[in-house]
N, C-alpha and C. Protein backbone atom coordinates (compact mmCIF):
# COMPACT_ATOMS: atom_id res chain seq x y z
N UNK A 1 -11.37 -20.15 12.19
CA UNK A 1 -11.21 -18.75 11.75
C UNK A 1 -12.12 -18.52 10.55
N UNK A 2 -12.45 -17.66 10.62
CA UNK A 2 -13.96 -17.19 9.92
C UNK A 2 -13.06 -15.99 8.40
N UNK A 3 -13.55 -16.05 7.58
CA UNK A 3 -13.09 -14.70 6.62
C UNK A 3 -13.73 -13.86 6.76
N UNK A 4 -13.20 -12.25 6.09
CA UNK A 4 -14.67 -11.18 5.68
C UNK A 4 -15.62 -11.72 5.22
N UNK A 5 -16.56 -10.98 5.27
CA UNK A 5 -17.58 -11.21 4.40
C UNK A 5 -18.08 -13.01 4.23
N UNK A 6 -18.73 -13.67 5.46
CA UNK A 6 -19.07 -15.05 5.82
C UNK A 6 -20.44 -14.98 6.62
N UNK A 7 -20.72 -16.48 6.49
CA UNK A 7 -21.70 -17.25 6.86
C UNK A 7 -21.46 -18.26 7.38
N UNK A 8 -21.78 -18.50 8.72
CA UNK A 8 -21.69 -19.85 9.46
C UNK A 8 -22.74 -19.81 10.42
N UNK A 9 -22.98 -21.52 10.41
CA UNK A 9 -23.75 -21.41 10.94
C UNK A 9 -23.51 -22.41 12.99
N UNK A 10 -23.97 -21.84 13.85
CA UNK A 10 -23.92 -21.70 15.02
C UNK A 10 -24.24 -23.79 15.61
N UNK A 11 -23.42 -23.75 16.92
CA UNK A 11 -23.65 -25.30 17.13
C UNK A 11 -24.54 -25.50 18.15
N UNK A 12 -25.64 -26.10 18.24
CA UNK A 12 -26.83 -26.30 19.01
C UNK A 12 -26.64 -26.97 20.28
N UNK A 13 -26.87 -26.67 21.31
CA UNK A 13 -26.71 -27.56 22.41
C UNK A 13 -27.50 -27.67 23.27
N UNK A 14 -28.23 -28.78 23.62
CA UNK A 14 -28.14 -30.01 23.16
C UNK A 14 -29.21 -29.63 21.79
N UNK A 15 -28.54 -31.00 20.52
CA UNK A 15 -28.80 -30.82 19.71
C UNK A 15 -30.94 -30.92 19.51
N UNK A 16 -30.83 -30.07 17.96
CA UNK A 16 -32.50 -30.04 17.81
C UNK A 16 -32.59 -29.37 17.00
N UNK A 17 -34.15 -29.44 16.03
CA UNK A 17 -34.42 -29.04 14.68
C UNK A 17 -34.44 -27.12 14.99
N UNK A 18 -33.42 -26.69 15.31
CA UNK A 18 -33.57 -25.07 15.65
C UNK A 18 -32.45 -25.01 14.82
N UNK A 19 -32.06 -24.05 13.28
CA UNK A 19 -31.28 -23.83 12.79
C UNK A 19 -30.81 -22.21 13.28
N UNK A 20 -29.44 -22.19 13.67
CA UNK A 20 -28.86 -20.47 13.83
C UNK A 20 -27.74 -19.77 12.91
N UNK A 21 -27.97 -19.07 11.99
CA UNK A 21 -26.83 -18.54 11.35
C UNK A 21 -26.05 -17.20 11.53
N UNK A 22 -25.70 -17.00 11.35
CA UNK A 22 -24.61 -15.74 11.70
C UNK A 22 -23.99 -15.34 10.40
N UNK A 23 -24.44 -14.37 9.70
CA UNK A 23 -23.56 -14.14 8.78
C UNK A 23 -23.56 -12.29 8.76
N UNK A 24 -22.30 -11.87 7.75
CA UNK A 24 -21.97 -10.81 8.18
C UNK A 24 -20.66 -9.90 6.93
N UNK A 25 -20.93 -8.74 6.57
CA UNK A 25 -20.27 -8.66 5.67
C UNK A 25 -19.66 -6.90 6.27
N UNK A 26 -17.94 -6.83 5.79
CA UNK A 26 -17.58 -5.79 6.07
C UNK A 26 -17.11 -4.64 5.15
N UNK A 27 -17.16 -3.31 4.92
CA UNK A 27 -17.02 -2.42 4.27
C UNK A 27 -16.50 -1.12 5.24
N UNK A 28 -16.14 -0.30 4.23
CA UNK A 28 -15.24 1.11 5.54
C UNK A 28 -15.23 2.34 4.09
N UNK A 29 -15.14 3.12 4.73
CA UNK A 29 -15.61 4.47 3.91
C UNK A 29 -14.76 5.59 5.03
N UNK A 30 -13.38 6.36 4.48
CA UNK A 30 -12.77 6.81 5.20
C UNK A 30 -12.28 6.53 6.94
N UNK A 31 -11.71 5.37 6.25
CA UNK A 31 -10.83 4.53 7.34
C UNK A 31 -11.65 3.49 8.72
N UNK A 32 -13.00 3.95 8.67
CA UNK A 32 -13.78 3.35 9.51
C UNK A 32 -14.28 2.09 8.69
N UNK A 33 -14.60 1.05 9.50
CA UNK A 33 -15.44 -0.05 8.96
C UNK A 33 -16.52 -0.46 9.82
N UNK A 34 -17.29 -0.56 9.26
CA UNK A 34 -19.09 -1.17 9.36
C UNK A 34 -18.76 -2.80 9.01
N UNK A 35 -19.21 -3.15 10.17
CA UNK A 35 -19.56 -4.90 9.88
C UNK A 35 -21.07 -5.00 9.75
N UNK A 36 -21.69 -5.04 8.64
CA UNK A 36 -23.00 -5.39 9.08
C UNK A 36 -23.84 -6.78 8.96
N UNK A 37 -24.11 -6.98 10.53
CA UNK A 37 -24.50 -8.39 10.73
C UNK A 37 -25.60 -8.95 10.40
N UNK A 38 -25.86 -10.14 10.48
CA UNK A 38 -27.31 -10.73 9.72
C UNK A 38 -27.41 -12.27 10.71
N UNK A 39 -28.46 -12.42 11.68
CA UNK A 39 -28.44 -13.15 12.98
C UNK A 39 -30.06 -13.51 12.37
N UNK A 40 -30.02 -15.16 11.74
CA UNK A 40 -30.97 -15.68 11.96
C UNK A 40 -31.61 -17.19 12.68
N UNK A 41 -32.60 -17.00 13.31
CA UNK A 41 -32.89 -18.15 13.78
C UNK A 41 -34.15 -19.30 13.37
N UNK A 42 -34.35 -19.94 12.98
CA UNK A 42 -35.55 -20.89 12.13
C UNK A 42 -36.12 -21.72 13.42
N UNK A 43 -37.12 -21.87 13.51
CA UNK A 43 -37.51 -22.97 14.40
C UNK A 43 -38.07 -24.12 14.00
N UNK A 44 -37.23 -25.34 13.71
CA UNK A 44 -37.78 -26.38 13.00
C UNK A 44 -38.48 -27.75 13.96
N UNK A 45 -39.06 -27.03 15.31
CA UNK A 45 -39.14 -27.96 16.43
C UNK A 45 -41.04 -27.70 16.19
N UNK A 46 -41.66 -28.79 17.14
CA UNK A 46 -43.02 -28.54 16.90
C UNK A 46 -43.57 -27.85 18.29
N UNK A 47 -42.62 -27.09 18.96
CA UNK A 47 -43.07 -26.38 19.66
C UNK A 47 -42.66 -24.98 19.55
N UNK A 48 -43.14 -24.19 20.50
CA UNK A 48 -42.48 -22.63 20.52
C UNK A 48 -41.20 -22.42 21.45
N UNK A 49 -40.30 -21.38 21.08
CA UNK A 49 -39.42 -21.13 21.65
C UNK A 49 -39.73 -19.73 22.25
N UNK A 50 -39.57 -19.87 23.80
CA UNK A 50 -39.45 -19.08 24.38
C UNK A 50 -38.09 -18.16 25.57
N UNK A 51 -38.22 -17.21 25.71
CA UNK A 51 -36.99 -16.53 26.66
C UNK A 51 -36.23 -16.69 25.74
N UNK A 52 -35.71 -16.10 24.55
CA UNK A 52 -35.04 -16.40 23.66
C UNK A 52 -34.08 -15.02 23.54
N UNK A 53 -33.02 -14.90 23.62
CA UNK A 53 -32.12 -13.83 23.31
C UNK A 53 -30.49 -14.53 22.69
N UNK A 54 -29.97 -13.29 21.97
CA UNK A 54 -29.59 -13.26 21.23
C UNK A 54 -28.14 -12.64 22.24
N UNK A 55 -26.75 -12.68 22.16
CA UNK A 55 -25.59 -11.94 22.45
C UNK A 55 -24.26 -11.71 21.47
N UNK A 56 -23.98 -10.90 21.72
CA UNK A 56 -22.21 -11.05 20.90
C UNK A 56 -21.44 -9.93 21.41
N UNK A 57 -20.25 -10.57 21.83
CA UNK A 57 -19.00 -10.35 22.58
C UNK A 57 -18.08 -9.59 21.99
N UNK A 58 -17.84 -8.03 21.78
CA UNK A 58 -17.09 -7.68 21.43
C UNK A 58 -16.15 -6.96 21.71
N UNK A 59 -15.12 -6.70 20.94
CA UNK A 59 -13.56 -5.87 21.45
C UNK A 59 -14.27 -4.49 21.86
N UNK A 60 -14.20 -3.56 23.29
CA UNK A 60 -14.39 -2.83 23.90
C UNK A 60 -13.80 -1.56 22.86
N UNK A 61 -15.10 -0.56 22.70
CA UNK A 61 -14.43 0.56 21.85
C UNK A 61 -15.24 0.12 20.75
N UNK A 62 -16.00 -1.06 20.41
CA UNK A 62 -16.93 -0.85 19.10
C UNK A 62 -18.27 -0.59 19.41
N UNK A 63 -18.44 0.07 18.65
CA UNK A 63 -19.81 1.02 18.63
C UNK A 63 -21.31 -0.57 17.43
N UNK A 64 -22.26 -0.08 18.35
CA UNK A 64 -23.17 -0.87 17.84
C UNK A 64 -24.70 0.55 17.41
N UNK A 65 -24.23 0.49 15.99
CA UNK A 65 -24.85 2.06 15.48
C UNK A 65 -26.44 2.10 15.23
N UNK A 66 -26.62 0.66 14.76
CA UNK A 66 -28.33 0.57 14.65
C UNK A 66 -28.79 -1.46 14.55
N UNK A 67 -29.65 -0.91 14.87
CA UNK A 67 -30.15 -2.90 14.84
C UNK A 67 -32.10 -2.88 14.47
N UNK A 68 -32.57 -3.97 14.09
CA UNK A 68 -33.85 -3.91 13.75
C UNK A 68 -34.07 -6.00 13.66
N UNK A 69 -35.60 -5.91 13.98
CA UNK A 69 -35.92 -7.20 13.92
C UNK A 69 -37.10 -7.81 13.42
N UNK A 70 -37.40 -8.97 13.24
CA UNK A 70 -38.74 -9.10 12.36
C UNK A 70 -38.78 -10.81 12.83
N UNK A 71 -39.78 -11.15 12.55
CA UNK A 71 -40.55 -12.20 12.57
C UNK A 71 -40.91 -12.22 11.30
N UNK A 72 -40.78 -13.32 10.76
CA UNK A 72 -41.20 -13.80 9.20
C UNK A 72 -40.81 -12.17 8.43
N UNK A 73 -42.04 -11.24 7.90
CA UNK A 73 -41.97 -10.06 7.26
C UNK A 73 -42.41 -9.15 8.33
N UNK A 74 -43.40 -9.46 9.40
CA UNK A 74 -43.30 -8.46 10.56
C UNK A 74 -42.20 -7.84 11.55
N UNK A 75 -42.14 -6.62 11.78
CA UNK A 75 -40.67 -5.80 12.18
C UNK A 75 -41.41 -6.33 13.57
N UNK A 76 -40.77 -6.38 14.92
CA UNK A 76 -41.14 -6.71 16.37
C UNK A 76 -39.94 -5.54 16.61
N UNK A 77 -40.17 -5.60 18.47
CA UNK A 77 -39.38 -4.74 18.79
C UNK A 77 -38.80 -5.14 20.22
N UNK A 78 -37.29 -5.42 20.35
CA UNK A 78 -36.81 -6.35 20.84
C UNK A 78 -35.61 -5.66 21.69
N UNK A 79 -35.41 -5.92 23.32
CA UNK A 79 -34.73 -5.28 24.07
C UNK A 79 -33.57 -5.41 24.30
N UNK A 80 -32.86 -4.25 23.73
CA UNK A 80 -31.05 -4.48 23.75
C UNK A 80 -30.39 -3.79 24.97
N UNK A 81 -29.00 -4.27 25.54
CA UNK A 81 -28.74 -3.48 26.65
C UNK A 81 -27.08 -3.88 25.91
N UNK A 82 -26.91 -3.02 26.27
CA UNK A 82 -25.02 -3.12 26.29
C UNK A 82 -24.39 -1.68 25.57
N UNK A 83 -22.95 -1.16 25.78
CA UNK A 83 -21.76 -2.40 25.76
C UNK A 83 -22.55 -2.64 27.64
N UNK A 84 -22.01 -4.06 27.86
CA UNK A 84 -21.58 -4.32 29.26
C UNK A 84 -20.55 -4.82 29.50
N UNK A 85 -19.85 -3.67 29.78
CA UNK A 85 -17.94 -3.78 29.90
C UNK A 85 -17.31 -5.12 31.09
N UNK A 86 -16.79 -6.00 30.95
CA UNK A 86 -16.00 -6.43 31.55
C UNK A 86 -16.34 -7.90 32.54
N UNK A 87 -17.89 -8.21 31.46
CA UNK A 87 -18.60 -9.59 32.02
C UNK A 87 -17.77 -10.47 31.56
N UNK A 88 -16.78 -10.83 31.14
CA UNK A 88 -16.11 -11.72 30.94
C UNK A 88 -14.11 -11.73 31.39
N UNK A 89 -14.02 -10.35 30.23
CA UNK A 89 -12.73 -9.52 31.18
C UNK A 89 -12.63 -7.99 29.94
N UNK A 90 -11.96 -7.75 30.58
CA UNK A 90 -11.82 -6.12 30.45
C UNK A 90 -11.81 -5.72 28.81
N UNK A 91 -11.18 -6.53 28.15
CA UNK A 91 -10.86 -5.91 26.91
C UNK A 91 -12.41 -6.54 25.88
N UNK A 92 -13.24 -6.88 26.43
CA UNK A 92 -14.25 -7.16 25.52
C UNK A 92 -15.87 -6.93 26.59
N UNK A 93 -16.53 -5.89 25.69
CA UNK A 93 -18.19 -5.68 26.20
C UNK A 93 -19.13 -6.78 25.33
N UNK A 94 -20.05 -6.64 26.19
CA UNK A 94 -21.32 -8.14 26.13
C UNK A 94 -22.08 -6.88 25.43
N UNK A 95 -22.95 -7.17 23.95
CA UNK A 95 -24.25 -6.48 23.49
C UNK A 95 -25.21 -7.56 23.59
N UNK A 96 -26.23 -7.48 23.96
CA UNK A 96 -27.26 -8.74 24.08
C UNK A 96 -28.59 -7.62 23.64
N UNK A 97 -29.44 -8.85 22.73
CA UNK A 97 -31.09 -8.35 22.55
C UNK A 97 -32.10 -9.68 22.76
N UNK A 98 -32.88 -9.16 23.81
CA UNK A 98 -34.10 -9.85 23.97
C UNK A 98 -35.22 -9.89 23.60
N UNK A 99 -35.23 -11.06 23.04
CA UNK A 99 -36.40 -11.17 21.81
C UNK A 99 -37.56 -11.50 22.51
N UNK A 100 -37.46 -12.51 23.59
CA UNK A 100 -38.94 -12.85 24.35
C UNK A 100 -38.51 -12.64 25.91
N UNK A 101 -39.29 -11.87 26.62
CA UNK A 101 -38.83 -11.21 27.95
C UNK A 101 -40.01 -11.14 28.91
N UNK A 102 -40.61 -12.67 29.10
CA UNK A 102 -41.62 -13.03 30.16
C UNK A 102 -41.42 -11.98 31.30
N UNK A 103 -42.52 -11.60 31.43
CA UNK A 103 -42.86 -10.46 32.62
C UNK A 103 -42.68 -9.19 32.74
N UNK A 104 -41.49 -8.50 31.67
CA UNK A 104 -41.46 -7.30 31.32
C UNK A 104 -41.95 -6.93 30.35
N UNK A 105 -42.10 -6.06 30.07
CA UNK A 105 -42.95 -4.74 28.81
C UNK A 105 -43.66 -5.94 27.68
N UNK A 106 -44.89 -5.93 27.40
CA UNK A 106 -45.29 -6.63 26.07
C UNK A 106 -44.68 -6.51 24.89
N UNK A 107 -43.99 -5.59 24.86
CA UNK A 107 -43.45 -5.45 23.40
C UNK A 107 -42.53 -5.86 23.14
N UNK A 108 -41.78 -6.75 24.26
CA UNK A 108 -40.77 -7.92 24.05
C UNK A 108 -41.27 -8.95 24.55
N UNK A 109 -42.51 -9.45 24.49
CA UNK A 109 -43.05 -10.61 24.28
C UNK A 109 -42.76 -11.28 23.10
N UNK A 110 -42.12 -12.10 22.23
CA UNK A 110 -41.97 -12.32 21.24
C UNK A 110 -41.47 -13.76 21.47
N UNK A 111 -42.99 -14.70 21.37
CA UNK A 111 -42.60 -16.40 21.05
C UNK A 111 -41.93 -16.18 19.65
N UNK A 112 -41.12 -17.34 19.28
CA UNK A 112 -40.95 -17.70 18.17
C UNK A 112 -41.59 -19.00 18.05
N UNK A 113 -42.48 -19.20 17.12
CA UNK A 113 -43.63 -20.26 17.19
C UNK A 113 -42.83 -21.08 16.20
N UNK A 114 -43.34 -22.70 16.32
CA UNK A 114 -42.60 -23.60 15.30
C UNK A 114 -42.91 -23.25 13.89
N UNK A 115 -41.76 -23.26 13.13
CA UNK A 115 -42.01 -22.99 11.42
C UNK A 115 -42.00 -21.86 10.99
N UNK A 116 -41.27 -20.66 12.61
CA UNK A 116 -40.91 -19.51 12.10
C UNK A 116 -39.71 -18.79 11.98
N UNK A 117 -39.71 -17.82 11.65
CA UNK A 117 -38.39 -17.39 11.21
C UNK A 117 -37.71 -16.02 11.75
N UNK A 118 -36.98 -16.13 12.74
CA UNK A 118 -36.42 -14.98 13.46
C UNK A 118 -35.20 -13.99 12.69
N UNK A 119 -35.35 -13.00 12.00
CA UNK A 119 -34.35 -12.00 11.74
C UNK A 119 -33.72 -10.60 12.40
N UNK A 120 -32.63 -10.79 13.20
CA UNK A 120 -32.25 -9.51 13.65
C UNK A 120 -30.72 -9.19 12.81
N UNK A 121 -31.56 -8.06 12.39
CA UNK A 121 -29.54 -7.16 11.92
C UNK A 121 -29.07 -5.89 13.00
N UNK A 122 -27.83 -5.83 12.66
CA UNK A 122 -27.38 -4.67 13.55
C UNK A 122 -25.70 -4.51 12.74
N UNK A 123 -25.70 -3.25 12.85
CA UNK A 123 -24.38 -2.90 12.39
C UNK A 123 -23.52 -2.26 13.64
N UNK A 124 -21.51 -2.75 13.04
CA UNK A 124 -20.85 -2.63 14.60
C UNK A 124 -19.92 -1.73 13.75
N UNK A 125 -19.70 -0.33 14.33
CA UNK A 125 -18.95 0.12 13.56
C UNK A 125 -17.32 0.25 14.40
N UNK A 126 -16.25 0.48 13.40
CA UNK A 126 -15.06 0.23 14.17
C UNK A 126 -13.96 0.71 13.31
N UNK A 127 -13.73 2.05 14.25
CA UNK A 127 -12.66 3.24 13.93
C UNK A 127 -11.37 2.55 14.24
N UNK A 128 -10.88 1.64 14.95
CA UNK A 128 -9.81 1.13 14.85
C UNK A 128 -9.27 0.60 13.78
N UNK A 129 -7.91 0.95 12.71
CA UNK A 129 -7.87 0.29 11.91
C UNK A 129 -7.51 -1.02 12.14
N UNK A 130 -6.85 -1.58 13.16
CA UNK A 130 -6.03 -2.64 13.35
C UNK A 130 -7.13 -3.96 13.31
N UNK A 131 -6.25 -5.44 13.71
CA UNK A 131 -7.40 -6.58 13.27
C UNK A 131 -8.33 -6.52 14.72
N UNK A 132 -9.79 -6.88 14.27
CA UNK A 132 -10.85 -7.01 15.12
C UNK A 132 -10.87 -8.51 15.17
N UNK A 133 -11.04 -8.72 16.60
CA UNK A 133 -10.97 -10.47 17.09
C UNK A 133 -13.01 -10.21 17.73
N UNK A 134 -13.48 -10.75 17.08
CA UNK A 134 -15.18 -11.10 17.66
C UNK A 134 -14.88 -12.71 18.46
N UNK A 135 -14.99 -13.27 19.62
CA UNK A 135 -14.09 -14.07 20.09
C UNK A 135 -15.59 -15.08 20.24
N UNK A 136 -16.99 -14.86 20.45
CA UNK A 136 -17.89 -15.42 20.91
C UNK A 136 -19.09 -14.46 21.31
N UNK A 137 -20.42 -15.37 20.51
CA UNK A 137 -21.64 -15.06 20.59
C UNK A 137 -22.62 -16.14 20.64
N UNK A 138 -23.73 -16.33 20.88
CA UNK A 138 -24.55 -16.92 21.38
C UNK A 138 -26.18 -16.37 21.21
N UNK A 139 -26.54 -17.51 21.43
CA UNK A 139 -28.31 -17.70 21.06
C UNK A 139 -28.54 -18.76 22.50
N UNK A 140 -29.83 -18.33 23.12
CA UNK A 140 -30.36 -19.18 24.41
C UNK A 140 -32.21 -18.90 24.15
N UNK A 141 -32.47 -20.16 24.93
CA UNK A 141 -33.94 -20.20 24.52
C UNK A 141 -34.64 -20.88 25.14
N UNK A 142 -35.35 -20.94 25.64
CA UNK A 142 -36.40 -22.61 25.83
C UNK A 142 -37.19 -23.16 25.35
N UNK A 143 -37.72 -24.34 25.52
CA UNK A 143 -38.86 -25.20 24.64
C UNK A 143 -38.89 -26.47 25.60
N UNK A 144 -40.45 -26.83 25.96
CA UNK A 144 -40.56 -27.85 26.64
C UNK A 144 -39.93 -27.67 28.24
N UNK A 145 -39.41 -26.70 28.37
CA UNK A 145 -38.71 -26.94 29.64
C UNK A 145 -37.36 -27.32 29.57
N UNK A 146 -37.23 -27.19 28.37
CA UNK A 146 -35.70 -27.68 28.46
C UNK A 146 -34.84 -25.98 27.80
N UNK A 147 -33.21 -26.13 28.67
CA UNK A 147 -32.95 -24.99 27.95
C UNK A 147 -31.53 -25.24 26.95
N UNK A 148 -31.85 -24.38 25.79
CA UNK A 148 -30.91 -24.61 24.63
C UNK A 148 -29.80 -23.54 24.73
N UNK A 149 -28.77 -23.85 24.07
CA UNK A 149 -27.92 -22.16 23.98
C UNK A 149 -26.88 -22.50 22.58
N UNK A 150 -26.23 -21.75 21.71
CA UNK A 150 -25.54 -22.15 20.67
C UNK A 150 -24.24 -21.88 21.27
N UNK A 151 -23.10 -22.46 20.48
CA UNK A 151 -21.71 -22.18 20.40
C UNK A 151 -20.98 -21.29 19.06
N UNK A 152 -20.27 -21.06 18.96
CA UNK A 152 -19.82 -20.60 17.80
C UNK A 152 -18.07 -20.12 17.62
N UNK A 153 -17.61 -20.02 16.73
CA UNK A 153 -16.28 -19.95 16.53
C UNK A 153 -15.80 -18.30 16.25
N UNK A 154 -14.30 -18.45 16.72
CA UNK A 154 -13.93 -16.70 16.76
C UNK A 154 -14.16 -16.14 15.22
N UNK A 155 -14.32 -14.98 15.12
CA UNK A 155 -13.98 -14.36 13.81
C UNK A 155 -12.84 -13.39 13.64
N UNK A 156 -12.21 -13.44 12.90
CA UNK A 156 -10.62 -12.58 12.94
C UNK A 156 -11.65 -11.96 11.52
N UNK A 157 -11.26 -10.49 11.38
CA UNK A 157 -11.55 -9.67 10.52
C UNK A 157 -9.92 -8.60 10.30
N UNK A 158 -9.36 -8.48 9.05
CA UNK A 158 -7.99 -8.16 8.81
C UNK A 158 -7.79 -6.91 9.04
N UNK A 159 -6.62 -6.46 9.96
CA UNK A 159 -6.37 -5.03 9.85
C UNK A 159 -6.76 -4.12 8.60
N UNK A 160 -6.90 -2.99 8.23
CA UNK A 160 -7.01 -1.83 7.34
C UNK A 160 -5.93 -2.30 6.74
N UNK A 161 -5.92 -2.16 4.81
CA UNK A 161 -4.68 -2.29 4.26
C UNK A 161 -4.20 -0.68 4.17
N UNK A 162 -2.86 -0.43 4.03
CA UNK A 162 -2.34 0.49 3.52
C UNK A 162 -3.01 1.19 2.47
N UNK A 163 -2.69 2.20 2.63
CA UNK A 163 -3.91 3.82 1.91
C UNK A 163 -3.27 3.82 1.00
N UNK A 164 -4.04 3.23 -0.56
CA UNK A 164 -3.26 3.54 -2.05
C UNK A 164 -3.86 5.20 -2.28
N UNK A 165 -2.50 6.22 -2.53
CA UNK A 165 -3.21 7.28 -2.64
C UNK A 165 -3.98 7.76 -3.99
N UNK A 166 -4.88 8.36 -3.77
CA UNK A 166 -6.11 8.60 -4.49
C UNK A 166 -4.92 9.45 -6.34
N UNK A 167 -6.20 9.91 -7.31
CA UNK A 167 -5.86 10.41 -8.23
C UNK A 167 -5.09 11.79 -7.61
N UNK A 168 -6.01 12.29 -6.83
CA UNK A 168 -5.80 13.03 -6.55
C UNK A 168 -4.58 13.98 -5.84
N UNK A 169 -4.09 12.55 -4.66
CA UNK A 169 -2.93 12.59 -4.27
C UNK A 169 -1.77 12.37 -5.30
N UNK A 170 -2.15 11.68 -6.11
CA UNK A 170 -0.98 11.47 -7.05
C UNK A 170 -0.49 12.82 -7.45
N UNK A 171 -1.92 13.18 -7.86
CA UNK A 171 -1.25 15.13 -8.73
C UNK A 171 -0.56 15.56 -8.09
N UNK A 172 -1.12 15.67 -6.84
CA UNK A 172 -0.14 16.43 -5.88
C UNK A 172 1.50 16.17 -5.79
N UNK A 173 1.38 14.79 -5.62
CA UNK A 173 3.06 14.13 -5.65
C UNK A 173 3.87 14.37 -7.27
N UNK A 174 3.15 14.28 -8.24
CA UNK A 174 3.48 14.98 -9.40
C UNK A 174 4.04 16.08 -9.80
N UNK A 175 3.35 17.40 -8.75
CA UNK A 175 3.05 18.74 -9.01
C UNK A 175 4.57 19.18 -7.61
N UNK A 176 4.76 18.27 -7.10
CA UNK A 176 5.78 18.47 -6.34
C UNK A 176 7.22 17.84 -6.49
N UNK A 177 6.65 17.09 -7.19
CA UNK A 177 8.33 16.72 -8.23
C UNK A 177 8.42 17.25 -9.36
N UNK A 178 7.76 17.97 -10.00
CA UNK A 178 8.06 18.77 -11.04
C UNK A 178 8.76 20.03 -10.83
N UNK A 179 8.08 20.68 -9.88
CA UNK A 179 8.52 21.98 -9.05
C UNK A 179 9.75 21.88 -8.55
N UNK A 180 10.07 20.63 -8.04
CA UNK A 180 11.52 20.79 -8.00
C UNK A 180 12.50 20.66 -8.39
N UNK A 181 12.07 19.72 -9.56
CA UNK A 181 13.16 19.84 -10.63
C UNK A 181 13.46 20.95 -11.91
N UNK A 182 12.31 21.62 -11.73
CA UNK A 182 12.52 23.42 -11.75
C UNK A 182 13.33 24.04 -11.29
N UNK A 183 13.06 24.20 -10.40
CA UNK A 183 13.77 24.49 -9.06
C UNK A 183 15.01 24.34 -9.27
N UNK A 184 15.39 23.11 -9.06
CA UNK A 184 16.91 22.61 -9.12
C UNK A 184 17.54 23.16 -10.60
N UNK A 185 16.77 23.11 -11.44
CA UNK A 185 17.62 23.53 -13.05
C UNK A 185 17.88 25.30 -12.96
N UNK A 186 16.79 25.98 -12.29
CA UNK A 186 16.99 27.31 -12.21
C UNK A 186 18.52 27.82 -11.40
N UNK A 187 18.46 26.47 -9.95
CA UNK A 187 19.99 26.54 -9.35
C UNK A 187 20.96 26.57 -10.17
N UNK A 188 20.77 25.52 -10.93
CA UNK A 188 22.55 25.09 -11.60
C UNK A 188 22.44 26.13 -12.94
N UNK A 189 21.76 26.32 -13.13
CA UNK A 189 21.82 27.86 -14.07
C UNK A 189 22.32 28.95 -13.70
N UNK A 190 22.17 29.31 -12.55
CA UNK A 190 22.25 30.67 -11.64
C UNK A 190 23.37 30.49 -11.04
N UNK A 191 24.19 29.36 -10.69
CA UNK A 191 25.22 28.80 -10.06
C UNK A 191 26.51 28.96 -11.35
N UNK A 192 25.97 27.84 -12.20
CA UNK A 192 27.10 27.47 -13.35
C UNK A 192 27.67 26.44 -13.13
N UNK A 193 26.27 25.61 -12.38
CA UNK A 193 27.54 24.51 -11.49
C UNK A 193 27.15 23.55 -13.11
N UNK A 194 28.22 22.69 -13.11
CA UNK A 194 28.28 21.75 -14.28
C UNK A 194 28.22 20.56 -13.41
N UNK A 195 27.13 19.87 -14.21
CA UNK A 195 27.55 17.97 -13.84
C UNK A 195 27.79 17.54 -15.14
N UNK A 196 29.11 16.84 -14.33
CA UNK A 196 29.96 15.50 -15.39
C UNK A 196 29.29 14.10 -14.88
N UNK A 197 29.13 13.30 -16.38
CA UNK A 197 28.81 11.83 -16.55
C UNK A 197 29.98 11.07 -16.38
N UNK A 198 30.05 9.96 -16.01
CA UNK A 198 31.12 9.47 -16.30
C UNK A 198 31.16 8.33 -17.35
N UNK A 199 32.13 8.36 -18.20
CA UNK A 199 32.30 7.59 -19.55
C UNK A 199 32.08 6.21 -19.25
């Protein structure tokens, strides 16, 4: 189990000098929250990695609002498809981006050559207040002919806490217990009702 706001890094299979991290930090601004992710890959092998894409599995109903990618300091431009509802089972869509995409469009041609450095972000936004389960994501690739793919562990991210109300609300709750204990004194005035203490 993963916390807010973390970094871990992804398990190689079969193992090799290809480092993958995953890290990711969350914030919310009138009840919504933005996870925004940070997906990097290093290539510490002396060859290039090719057919290389990127996935992550999420609870159906989250929105994936913007994403961008780069090579070392160069931005590339890299082919995303999803949600794709129900490749696994119903309550979770597949987002996947393809970074190197032999035979389609050049502009997802994108080796990652040895000694370089792959960065894609993307933010997932999510109007649900309740807890978000991210259950599994993944990295796949080749080199040499051989093919790699990562593993990785669930992330639990905590329901919305309870709404401390603002200054603002306070006045209000202020301005409405005052009023009625106005209120109420103007009654027992107008009444004559008497309250007794008891000794």
């Amino acid at each position: 189990m993963a916390p807010a706001d973390a970094e871990s890094q992804e398990i190689l299979n079969p193992p090799g000098n290809v480092e993958v991290l995953y890290g990711y930090t969350v914030s919310q601004n009138d009840g919504v929250r933005f996870i925004d992710v940070t997906r990097t890959v290093f290539n510490g092998e002396l060859f290039n990695l090719s057919s290389l894409y990127m996935s992550d599995r999420l609870p159906a109903g989250l929105a994936i609002d913007d994403f961008s990618a780069r090579i070392g300091i160069s931005p590339i431009d890299v082919y995303y498809s999803g949600p794709i509802p129900g490749q696994f089972d119903v309550i979770y869509d597949m987002h996947q981006w393809v970074i190197d995409f032999p035979g389609h469009d050049e502009l997802y041609n994108n080796l990652l050559r040895a000694g370089h450095l792959l960065t894609v972000n993307y933010r997932i936004v999510a109007e649900d207040p309740g807890e978000i389960v991210m259950p599994f994501r993944t990295v796949c690739y080749y080199g040499l002919n051989n093919g790699y793919f990562t593993t990785s562990d669930t992330i639990f991210i905590p329901p919305l806490p309870a709404e401390i109300p603002t200054l603002g609300q306070w006045g209000i709750i202020l301005l409405s217990i005052s009023l009625f204990a106005v209120m109420s004194a103007a009654v027992i005035r107008k009444t004559g009702l008497t309250i007794y203490r008891s000794q």
